[in-house]
C-alpha atoms as a PDB file:
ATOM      1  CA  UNK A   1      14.266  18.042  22.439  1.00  0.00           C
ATOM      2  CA  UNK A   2      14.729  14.241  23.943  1.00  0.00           C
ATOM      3  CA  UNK A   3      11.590  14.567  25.456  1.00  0.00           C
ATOM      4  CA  UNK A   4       9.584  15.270  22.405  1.00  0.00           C
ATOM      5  CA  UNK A   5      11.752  11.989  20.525  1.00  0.00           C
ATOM      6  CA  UNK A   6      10.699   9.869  23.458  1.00  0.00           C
ATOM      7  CA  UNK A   7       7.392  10.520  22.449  1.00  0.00           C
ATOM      8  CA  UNK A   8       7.097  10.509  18.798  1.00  0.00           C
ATOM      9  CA  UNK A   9       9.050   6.940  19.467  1.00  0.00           C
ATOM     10  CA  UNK A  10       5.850   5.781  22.199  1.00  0.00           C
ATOM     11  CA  UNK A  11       3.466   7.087  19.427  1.00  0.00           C
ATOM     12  CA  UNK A  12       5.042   5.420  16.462  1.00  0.00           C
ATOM     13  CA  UNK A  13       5.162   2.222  19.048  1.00  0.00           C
ATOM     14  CA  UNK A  14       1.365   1.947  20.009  1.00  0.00           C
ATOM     15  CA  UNK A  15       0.720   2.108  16.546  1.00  0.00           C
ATOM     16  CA  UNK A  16       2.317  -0.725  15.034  1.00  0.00           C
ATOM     17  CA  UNK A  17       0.914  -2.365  17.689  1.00  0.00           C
ATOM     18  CA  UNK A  18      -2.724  -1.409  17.146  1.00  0.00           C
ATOM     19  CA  UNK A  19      -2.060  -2.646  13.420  1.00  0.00           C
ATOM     20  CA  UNK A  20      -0.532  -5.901  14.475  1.00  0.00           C
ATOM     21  CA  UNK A  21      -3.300  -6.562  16.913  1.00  0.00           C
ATOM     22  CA  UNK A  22      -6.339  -5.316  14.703  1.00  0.00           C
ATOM     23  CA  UNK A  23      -5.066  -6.900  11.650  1.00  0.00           C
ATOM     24  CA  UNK A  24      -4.860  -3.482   9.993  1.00  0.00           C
ATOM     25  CA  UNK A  25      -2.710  -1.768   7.444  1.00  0.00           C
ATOM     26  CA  UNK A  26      -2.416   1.816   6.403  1.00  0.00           C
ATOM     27  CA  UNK A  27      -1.439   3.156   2.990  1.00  0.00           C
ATOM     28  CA  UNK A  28       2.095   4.001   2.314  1.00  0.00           C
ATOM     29  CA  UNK A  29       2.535   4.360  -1.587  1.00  0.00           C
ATOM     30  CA  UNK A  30       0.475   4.171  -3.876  1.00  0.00           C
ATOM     31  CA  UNK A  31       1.241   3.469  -8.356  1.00  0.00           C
ATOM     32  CA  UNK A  32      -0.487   3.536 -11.151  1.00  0.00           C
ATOM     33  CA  UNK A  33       1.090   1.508 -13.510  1.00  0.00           C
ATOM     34  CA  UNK A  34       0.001   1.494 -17.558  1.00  0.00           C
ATOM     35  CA  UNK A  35       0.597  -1.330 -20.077  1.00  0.00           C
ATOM     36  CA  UNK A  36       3.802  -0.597 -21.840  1.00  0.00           C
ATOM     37  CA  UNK A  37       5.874  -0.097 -18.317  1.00  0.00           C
ATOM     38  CA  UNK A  38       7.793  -2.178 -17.003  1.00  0.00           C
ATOM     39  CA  UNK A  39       6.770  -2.843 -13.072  1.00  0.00           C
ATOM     40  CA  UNK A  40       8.124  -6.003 -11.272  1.00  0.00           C
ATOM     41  CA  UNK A  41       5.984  -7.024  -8.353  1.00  0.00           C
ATOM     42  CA  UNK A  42       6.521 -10.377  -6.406  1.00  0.00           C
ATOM     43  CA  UNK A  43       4.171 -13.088  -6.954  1.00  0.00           C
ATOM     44  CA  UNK A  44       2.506 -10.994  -9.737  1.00  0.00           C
ATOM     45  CA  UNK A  45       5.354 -10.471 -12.190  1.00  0.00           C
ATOM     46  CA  UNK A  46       5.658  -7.458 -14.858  1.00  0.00           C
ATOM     47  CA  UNK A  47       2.237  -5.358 -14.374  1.00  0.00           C
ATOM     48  CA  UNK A  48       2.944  -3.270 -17.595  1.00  0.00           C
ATOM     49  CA  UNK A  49       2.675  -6.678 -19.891  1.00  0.00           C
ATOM     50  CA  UNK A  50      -1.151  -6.372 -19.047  1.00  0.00           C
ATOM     51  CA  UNK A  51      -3.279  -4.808 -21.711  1.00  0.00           C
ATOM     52  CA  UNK A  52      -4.894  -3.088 -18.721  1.00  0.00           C
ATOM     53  CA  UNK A  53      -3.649  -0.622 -16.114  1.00  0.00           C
ATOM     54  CA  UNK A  54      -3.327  -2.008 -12.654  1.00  0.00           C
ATOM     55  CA  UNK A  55      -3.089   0.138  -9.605  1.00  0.00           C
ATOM     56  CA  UNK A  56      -0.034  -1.136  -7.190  1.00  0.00           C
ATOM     57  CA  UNK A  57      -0.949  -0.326  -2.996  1.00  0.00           C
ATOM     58  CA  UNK A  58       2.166  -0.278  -0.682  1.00  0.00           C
ATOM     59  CA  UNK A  59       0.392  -0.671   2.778  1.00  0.00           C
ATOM     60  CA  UNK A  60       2.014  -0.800   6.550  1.00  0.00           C
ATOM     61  CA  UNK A  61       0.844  -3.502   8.497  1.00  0.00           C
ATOM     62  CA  UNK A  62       2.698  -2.977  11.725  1.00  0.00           C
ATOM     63  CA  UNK A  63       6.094  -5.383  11.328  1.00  0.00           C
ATOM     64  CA  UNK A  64       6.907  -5.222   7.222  1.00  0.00           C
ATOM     65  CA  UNK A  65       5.469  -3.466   3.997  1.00  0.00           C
ATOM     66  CA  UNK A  66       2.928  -5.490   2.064  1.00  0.00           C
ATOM     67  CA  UNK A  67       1.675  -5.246  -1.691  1.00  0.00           C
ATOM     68  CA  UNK A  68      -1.160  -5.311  -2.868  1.00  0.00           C
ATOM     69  CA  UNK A  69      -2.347  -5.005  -6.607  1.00  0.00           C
ATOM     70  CA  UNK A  70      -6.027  -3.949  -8.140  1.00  0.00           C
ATOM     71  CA  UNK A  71      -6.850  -3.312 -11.362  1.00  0.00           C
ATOM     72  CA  UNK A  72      -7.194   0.412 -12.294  1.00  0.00           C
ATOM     73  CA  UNK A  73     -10.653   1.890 -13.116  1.00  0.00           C
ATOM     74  CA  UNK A  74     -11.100   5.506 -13.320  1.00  0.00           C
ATOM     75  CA  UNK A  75     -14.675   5.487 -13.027  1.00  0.00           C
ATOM     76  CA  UNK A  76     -14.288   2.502 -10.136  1.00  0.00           C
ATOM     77  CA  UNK A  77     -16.056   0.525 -11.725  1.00  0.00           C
ATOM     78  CA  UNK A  78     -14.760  -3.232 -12.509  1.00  0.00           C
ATOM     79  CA  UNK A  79     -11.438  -1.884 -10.563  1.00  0.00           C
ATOM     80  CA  UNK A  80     -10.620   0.874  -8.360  1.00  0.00           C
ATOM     81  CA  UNK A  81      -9.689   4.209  -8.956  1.00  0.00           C
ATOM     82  CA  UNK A  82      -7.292   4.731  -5.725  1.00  0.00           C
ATOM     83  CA  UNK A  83      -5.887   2.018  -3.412  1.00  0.00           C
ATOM     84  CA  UNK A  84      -7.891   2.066   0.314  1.00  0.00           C
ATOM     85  CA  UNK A  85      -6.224   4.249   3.136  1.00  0.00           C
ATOM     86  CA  UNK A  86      -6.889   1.978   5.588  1.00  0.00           C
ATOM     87  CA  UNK A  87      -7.284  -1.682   4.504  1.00  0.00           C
END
């Protein structure tokens, strides 16, 4: 049972560090978020006061959790219609 911690924990390890080195981040969460809700996100304030939906992407970069917000566009056109797995 240690043995197979030991190296879920050396897995998990090499790849933060392969997104810290590469510059990469990996989805995590992903929102949609419509006008009329409320949705606080730093440095962009409440999403749902926009009269169009916006599309909120959680991403992993390695060391901390990162936001980044697109607007929403089910057709992906003028906006995206799902946040990027890898980014």
């Amino acid at each position: 049972m240690t043995k197979w911690l030991v190296v879920i924990a050396v897995v998990v390890m090499v790849c933060c560090l392969y997104f810290i080195a590469n510059d990469r981040r990996i989805l995590i969460k992903e929102t949609l978020i419509r006008p009329g809700q409320t949705y606080l996100v730093e440095d962009y304030g409440d999403l749902g006061k926009s009269e169009a939906p916006s599309l909120v992407c959680e991403y992993f970069n390695g060391r901390r959790l990162l936001t980044t917000v697109f607007w929403y566009a089910p057709n992906n056109f003028m906006g995206r219609d799902s946040c990027p797995f890898f980014n």
